[in-house]
PDB file of N, CA and C in Angstrom:
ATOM      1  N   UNK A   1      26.240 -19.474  -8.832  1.00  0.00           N
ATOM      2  CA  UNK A   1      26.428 -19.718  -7.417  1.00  0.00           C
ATOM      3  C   UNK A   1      25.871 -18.541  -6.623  1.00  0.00           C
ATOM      4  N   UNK A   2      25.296 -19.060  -5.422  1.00  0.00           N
ATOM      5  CA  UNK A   2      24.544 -17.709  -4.452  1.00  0.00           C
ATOM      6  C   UNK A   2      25.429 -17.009  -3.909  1.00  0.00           C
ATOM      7  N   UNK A   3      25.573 -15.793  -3.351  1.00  0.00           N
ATOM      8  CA  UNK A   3      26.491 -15.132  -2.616  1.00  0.00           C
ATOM      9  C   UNK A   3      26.886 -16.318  -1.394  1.00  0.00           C
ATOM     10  N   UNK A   4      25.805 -16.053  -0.901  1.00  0.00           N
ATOM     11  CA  UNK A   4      25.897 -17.059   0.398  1.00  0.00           C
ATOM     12  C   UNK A   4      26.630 -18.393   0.449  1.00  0.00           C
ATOM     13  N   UNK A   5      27.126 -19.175  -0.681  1.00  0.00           N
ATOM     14  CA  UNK A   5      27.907 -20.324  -1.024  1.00  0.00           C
ATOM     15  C   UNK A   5      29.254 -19.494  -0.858  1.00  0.00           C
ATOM     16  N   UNK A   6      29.236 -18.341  -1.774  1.00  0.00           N
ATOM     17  CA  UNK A   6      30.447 -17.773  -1.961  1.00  0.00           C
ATOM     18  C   UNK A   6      31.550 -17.396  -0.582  1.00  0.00           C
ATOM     19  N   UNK A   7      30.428 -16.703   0.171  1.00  0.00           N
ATOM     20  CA  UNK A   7      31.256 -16.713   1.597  1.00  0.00           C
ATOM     21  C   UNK A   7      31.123 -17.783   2.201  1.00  0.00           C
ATOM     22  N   UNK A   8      30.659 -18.613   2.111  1.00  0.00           N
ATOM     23  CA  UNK A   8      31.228 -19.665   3.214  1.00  0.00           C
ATOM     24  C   UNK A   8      32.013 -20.724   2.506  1.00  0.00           C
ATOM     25  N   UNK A   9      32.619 -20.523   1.314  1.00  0.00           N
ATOM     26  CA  UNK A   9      33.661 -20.924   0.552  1.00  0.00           C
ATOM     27  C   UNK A   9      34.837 -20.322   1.212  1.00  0.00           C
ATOM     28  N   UNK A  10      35.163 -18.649   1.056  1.00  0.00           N
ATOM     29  CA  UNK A  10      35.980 -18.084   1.212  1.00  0.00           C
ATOM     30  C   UNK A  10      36.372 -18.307   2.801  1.00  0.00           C
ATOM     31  N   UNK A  11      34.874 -18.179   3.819  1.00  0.00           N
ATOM     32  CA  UNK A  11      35.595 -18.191   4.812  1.00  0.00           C
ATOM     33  C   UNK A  11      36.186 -19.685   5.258  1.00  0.00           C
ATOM     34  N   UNK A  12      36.212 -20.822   4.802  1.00  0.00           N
ATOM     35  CA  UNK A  12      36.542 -22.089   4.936  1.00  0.00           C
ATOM     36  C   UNK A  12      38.008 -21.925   4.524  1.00  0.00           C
ATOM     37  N   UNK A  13      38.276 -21.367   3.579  1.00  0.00           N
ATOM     38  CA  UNK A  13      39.551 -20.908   2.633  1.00  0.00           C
ATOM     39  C   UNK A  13      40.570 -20.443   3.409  1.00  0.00           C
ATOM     40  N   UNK A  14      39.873 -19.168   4.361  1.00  0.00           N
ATOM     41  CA  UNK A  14      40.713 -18.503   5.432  1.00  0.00           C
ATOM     42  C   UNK A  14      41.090 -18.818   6.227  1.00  0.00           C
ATOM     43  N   UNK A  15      40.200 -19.771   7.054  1.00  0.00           N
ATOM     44  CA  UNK A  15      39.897 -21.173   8.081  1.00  0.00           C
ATOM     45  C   UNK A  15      41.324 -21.988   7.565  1.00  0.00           C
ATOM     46  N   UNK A  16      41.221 -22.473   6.711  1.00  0.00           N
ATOM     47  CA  UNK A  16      42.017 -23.925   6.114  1.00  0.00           C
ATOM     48  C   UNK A  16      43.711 -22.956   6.476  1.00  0.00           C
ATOM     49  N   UNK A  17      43.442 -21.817   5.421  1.00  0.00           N
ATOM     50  CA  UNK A  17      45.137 -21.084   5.599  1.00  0.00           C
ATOM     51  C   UNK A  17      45.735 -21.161   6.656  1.00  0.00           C
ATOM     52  N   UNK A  18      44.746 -20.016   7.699  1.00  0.00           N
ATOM     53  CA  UNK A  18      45.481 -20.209   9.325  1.00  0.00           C
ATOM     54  C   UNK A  18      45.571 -21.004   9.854  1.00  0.00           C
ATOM     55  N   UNK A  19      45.082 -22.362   9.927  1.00  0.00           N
ATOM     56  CA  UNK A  19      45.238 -23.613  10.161  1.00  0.00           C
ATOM     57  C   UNK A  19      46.774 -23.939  10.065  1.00  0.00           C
ATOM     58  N   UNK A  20      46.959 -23.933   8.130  1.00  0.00           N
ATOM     59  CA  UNK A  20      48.005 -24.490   7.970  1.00  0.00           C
ATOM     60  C   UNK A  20      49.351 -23.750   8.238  1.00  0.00           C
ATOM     61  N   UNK A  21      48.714 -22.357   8.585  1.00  0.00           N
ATOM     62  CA  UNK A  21      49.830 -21.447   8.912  1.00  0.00           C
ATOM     63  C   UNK A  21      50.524 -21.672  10.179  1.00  0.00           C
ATOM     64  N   UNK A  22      49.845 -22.004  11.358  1.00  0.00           N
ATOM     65  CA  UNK A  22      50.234 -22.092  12.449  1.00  0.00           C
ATOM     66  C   UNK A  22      50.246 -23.524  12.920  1.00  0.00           C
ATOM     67  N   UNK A  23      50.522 -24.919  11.803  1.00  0.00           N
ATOM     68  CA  UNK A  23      50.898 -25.862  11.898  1.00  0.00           C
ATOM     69  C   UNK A  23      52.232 -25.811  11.594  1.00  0.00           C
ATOM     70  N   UNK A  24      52.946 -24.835  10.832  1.00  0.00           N
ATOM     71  CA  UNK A  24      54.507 -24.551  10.295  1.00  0.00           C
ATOM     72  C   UNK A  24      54.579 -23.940  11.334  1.00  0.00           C
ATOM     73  N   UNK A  25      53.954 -22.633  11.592  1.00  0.00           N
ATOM     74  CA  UNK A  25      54.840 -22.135  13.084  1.00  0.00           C
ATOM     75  C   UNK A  25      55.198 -23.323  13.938  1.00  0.00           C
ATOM     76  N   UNK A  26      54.316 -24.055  14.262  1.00  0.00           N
ATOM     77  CA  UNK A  26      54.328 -24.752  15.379  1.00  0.00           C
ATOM     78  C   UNK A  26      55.395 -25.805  15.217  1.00  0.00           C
ATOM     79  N   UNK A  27      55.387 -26.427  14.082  1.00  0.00           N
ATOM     80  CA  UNK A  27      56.545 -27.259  13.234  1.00  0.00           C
ATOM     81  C   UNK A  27      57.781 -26.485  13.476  1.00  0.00           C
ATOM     82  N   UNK A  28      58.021 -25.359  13.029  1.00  0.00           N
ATOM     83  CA  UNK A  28      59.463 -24.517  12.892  1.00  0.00           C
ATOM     84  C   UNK A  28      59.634 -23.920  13.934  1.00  0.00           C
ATOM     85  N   UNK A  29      59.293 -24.198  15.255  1.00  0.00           N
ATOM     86  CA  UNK A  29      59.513 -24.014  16.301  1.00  0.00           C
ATOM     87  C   UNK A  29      58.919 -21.949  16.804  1.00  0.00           C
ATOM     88  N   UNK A  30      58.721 -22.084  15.819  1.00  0.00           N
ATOM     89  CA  UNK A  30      58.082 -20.091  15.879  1.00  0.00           C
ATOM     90  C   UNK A  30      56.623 -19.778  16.736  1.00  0.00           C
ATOM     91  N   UNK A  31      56.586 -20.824  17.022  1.00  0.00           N
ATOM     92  CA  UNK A  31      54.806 -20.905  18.342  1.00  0.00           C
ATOM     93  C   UNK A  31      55.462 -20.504  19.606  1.00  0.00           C
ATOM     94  N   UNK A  32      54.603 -19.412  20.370  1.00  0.00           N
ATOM     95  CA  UNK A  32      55.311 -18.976  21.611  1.00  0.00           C
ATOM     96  C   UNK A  32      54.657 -20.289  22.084  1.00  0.00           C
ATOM     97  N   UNK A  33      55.634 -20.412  23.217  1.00  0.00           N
ATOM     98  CA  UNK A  33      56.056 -21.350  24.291  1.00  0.00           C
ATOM     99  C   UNK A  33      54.308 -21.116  25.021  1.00  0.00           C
ATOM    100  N   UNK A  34      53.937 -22.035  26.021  1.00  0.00           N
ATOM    101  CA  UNK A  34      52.211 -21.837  26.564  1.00  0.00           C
ATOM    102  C   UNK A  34      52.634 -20.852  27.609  1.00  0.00           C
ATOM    103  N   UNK A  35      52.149 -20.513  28.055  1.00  0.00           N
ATOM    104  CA  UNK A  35      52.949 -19.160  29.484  1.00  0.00           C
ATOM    105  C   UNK A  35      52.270 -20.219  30.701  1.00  0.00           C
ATOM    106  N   UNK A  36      52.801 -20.050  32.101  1.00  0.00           N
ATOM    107  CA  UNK A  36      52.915 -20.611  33.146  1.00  0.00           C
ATOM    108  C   UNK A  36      51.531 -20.086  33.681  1.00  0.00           C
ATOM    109  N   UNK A  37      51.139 -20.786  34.631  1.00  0.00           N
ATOM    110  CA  UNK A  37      50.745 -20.200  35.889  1.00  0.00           C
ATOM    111  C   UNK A  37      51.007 -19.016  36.293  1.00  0.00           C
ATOM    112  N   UNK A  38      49.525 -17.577  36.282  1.00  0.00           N
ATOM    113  CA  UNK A  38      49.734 -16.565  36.624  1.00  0.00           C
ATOM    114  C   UNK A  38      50.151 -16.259  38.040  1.00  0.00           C
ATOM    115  N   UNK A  39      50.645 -15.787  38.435  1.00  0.00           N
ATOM    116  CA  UNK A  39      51.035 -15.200  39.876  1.00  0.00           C
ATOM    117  C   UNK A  39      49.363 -14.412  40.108  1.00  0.00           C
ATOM    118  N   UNK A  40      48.801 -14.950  41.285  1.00  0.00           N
ATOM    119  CA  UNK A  40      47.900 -14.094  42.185  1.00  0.00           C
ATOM    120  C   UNK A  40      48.145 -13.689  42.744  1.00  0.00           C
ATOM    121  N   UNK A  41      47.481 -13.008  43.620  1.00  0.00           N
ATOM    122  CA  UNK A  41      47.597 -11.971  44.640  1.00  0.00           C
ATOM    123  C   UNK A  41      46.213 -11.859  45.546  1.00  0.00           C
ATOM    124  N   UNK A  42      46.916 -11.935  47.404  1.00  0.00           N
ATOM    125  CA  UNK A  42      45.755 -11.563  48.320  1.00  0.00           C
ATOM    126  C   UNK A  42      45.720 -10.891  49.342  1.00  0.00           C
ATOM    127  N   UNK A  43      45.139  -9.833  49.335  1.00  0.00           N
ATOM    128  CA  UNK A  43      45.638  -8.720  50.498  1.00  0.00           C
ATOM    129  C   UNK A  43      44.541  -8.692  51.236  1.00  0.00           C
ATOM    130  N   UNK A  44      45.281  -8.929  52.873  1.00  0.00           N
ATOM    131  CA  UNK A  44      43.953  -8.649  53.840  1.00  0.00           C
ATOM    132  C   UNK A  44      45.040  -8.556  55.085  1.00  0.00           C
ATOM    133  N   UNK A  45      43.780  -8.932  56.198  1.00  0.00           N
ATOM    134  CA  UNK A  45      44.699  -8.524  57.667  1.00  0.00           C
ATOM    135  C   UNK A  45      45.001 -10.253  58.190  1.00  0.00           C
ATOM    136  N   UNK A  46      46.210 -10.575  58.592  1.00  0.00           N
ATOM    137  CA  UNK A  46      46.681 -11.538  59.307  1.00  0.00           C
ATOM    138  C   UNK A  46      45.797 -11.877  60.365  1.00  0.00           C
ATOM    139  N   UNK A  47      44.687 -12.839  60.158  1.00  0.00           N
ATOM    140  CA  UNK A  47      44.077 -13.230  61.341  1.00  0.00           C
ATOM    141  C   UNK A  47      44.524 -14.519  61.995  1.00  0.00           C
ATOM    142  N   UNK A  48      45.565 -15.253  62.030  1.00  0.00           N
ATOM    143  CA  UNK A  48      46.125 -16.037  62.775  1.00  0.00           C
ATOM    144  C   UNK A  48      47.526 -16.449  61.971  1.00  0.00           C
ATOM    145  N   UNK A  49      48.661 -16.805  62.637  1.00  0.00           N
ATOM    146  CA  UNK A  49      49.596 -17.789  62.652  1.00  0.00           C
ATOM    147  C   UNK A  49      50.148 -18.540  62.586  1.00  0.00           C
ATOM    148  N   UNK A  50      50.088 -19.821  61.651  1.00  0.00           N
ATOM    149  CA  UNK A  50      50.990 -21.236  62.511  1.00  0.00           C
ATOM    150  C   UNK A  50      52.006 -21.710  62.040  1.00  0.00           C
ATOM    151  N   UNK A  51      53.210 -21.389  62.667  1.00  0.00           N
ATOM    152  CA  UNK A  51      54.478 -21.160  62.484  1.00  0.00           C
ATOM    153  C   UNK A  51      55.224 -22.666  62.135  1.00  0.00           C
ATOM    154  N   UNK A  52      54.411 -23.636  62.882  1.00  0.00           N
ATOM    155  CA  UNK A  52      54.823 -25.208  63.017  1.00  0.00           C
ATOM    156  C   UNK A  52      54.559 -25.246  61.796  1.00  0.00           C
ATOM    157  N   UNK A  53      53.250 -25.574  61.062  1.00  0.00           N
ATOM    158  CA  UNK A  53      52.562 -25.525  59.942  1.00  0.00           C
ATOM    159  C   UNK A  53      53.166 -24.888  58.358  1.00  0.00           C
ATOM    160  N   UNK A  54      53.762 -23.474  59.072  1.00  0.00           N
ATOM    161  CA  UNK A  54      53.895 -22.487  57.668  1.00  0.00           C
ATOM    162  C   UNK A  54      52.851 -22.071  57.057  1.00  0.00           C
ATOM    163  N   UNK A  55      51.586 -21.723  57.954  1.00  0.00           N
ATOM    164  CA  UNK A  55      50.434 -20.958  57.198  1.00  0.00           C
ATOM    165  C   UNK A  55      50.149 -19.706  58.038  1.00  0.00           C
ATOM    166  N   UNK A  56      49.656 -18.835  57.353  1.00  0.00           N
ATOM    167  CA  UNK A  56      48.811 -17.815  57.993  1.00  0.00           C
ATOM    168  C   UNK A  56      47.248 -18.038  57.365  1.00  0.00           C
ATOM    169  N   UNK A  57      46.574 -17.356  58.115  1.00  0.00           N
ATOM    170  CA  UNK A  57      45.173 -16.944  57.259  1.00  0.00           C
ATOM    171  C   UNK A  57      45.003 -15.602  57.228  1.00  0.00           C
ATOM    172  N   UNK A  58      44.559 -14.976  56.241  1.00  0.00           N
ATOM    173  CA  UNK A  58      44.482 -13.715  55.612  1.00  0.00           C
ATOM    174  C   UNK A  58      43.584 -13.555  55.448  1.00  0.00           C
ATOM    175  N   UNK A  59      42.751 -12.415  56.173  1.00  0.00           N
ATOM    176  CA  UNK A  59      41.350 -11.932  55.613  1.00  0.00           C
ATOM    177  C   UNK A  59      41.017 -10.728  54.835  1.00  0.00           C
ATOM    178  N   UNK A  60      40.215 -10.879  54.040  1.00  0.00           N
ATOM    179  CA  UNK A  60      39.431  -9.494  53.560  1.00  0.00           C
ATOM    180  C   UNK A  60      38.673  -9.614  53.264  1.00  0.00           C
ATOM    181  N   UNK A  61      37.314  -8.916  53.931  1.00  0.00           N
ATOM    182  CA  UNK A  61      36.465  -8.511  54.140  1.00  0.00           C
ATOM    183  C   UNK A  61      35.354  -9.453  54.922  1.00  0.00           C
ATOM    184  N   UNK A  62      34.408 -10.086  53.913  1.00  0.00           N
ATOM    185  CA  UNK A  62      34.424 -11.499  54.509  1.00  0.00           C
ATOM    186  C   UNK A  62      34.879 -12.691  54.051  1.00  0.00           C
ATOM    187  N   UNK A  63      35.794 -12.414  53.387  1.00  0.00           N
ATOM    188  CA  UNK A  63      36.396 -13.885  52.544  1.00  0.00           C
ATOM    189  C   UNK A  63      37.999 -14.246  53.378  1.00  0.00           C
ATOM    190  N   UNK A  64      38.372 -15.346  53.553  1.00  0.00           N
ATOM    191  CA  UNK A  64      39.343 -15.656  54.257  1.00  0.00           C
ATOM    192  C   UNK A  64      40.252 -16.585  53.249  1.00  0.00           C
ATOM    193  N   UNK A  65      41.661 -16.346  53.565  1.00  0.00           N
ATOM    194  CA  UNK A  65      42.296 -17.092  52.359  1.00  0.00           C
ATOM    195  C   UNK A  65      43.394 -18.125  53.265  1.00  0.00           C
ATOM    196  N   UNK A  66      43.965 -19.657  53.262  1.00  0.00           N
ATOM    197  CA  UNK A  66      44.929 -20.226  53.758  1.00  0.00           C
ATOM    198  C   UNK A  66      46.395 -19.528  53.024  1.00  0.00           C
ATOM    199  N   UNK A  67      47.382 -19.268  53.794  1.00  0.00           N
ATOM    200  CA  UNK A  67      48.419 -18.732  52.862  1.00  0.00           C
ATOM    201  C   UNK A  67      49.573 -20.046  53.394  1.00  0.00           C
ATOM    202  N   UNK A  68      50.363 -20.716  52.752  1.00  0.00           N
ATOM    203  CA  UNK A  68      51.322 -21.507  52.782  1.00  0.00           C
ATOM    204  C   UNK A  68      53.040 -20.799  52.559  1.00  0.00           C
ATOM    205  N   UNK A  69      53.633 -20.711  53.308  1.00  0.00           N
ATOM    206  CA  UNK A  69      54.962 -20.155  53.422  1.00  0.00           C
ATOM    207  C   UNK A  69      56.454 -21.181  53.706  1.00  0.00           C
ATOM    208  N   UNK A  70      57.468 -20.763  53.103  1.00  0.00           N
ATOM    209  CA  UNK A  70      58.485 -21.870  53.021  1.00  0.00           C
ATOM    210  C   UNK A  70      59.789 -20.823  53.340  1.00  0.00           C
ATOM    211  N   UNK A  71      61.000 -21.538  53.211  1.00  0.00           N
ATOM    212  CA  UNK A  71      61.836 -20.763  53.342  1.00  0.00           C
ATOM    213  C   UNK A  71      62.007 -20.190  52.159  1.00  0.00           C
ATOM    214  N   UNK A  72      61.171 -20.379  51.120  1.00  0.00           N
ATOM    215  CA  UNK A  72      62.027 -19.250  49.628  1.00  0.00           C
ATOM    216  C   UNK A  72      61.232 -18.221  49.603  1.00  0.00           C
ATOM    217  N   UNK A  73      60.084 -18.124  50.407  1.00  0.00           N
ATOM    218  CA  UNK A  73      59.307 -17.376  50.559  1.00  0.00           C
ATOM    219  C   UNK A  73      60.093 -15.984  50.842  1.00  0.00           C
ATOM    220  N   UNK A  74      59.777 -14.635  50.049  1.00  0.00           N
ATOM    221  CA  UNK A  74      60.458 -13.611  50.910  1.00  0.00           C
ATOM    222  C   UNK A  74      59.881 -12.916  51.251  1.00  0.00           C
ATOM    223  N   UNK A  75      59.817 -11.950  52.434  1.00  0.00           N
ATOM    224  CA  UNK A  75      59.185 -11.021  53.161  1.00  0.00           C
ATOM    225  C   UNK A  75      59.999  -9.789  53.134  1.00  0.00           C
ATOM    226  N   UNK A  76      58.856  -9.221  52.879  1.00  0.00           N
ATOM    227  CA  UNK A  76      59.073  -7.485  52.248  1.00  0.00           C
ATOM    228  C   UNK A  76      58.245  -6.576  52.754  1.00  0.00           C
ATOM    229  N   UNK A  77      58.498  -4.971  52.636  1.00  0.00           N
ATOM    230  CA  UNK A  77      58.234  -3.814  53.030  1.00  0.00           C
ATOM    231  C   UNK A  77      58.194  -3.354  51.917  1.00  0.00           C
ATOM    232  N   UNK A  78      57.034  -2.985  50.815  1.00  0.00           N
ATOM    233  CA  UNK A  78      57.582  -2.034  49.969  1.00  0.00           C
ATOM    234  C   UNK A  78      58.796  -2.634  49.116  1.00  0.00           C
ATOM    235  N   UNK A  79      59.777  -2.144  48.764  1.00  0.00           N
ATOM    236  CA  UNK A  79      60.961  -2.378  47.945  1.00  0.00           C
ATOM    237  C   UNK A  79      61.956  -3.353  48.851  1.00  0.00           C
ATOM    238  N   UNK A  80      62.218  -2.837  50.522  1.00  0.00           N
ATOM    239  CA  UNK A  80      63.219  -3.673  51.118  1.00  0.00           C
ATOM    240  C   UNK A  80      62.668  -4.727  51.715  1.00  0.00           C
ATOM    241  N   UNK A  81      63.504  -5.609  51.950  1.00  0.00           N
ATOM    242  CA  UNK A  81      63.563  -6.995  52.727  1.00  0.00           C
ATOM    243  C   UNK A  81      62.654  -6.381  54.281  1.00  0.00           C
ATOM    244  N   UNK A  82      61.796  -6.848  54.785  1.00  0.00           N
ATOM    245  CA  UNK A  82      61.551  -7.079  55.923  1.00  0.00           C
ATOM    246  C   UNK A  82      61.546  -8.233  57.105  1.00  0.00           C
ATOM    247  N   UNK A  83      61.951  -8.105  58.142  1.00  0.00           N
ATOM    248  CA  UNK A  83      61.927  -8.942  59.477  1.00  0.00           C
ATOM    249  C   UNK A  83      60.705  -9.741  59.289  1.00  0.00           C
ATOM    250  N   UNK A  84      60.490 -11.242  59.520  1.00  0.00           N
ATOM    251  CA  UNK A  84      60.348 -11.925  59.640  1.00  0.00           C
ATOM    252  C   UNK A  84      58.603 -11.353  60.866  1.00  0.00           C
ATOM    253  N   UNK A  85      59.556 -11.452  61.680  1.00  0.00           N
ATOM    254  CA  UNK A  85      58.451 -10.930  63.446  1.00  0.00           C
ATOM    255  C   UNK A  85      57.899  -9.683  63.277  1.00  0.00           C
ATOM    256  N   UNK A  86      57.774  -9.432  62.222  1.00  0.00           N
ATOM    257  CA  UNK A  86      56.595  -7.755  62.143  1.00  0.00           C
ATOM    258  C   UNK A  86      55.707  -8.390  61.413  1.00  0.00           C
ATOM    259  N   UNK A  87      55.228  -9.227  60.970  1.00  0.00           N
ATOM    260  CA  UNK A  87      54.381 -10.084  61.056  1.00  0.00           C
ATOM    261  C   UNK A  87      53.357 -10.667  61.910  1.00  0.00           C
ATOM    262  N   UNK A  88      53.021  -9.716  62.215  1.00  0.00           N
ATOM    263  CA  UNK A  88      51.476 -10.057  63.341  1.00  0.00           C
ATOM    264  C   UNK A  88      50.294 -10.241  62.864  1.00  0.00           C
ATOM    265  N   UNK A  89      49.465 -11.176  63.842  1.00  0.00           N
ATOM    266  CA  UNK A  89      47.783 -11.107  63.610  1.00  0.00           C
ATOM    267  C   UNK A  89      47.752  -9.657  63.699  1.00  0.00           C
ATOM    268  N   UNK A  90      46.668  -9.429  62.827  1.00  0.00           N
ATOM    269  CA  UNK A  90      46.104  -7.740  62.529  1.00  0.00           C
ATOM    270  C   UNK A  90      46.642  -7.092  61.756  1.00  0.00           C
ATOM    271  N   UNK A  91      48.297  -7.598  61.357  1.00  0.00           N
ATOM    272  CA  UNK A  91      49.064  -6.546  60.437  1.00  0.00           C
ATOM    273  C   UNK A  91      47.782  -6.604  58.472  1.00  0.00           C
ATOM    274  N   UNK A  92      48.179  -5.629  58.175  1.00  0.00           N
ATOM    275  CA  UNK A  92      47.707  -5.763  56.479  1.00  0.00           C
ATOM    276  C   UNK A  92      49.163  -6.234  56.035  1.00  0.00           C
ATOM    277  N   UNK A  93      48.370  -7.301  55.179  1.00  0.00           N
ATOM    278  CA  UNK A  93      49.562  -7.823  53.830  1.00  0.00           C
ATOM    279  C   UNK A  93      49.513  -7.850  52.905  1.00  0.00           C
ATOM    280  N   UNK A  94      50.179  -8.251  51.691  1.00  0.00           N
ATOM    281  CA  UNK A  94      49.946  -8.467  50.384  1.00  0.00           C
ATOM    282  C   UNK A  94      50.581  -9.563  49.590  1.00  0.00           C
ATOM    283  N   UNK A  95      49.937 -10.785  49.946  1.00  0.00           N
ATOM    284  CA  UNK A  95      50.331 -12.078  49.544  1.00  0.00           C
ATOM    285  C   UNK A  95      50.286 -12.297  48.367  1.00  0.00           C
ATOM    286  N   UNK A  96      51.719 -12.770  47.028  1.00  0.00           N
ATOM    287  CA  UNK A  96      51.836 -12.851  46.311  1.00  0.00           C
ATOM    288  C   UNK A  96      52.630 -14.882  46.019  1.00  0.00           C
ATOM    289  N   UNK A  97      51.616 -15.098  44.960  1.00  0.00           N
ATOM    290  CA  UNK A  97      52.057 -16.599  44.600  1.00  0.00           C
ATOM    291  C   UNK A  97      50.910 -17.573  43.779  1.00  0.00           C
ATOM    292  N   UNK A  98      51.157 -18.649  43.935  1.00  0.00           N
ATOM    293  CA  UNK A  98      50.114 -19.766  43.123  1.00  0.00           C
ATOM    294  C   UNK A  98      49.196 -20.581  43.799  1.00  0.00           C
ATOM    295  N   UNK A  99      47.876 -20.846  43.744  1.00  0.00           N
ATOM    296  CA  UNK A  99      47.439 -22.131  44.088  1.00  0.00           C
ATOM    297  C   UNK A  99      47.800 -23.073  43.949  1.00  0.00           C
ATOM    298  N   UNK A 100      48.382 -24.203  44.926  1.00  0.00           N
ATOM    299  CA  UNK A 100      48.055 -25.195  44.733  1.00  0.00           C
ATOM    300  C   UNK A 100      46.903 -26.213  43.933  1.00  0.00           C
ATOM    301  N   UNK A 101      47.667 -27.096  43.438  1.00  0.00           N
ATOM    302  CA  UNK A 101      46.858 -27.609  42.716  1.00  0.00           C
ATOM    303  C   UNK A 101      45.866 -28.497  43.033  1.00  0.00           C
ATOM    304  N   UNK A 102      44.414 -28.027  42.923  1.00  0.00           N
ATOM    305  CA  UNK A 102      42.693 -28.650  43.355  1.00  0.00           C
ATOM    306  C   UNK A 102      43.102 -28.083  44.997  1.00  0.00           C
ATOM    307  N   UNK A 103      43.633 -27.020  45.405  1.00  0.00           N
ATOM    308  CA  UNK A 103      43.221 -26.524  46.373  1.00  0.00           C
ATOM    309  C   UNK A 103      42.708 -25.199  46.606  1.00  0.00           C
ATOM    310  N   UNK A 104      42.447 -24.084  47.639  1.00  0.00           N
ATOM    311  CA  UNK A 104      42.317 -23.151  48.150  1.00  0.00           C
ATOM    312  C   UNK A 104      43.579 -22.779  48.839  1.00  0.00           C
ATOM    313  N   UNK A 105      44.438 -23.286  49.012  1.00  0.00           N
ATOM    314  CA  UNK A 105      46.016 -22.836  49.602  1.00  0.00           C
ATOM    315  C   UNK A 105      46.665 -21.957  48.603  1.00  0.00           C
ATOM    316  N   UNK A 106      47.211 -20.916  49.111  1.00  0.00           N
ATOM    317  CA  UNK A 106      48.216 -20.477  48.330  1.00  0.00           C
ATOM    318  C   UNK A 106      49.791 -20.574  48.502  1.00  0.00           C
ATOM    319  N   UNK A 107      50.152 -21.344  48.092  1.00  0.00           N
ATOM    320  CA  UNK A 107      52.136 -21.279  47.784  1.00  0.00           C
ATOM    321  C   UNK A 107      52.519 -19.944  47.639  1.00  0.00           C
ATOM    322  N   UNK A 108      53.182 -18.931  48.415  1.00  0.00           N
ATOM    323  CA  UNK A 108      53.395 -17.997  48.862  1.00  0.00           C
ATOM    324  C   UNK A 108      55.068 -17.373  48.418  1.00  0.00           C
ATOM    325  N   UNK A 109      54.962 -16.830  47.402  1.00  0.00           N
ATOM    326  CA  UNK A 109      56.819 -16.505  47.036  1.00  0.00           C
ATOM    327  C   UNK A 109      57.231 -15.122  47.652  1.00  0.00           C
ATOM    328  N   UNK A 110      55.853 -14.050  47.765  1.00  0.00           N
ATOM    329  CA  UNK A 110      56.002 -13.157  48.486  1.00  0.00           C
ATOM    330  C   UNK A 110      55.190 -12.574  49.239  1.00  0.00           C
ATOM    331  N   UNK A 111      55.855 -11.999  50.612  1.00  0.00           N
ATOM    332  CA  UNK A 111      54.319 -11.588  51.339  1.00  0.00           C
ATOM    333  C   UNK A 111      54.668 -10.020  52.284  1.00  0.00           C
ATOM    334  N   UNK A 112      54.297  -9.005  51.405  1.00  0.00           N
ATOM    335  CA  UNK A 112      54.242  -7.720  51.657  1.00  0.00           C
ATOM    336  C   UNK A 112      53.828  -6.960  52.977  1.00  0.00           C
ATOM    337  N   UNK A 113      54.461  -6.430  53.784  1.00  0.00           N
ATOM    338  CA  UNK A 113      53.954  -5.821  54.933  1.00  0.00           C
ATOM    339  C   UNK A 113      53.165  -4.359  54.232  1.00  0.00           C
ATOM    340  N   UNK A 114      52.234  -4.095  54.808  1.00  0.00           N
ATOM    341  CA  UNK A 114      51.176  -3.145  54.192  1.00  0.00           C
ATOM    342  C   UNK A 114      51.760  -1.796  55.431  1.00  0.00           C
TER     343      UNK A 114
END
């Protein structure tokens, strides 16, 4: 037999093992769980408002982002809770949360006064 048969014996061999190895994990419940949806993040300056709505738009630099806000949403300073109304066009923020799904919106869990 050629070398060359030989390894691609062995590596099929190795192939087949981990296969069957992580069909028992997965069987015996020992497979981590899939992990969620990462938390993003978008920091820019508050260029508008709409309070009816629950969006701001957030810019940086030249890219502009929709931000979506709810009541579980929390607003922060750093470590403490912040007021609501220090929240102005022009302030810097740091919007933390998920896209919506097949959109450009972001679902907003936290949004940082800069």
């Amino acid at each position: 037999m050629s070398k060359v048969k030989v390894i691609v014996i062995l590596l099929s061999l190795a192939f087949a093992m981990g296969g069957l190895a992580t069909h028992y994990a997965v069987a015996n419940g020992q497979a981590k769980p899939a992990a969620g949806p990462r938390e993003m993040r978008w920091h820019g300056a508050i260029v508008r408002i709409n309070k009816d709505q629950s969006t701001m738009d957030v810019r940086n630099g030249g890219y502009q982002k929709r931000i979506h806000f709810d009541s579980s949403t929390k607003w922060t300073q750093g470590t403490k809770p912040a007021d609501k109304s220090e929240f102005k066009e022009g302030v810097q923020v740091t919007c933390f949360g998920n896209y919506k799904a097949g959109s450009v919106v972001m679902d907003a869990s936290r949004i940082d006064l800069r």
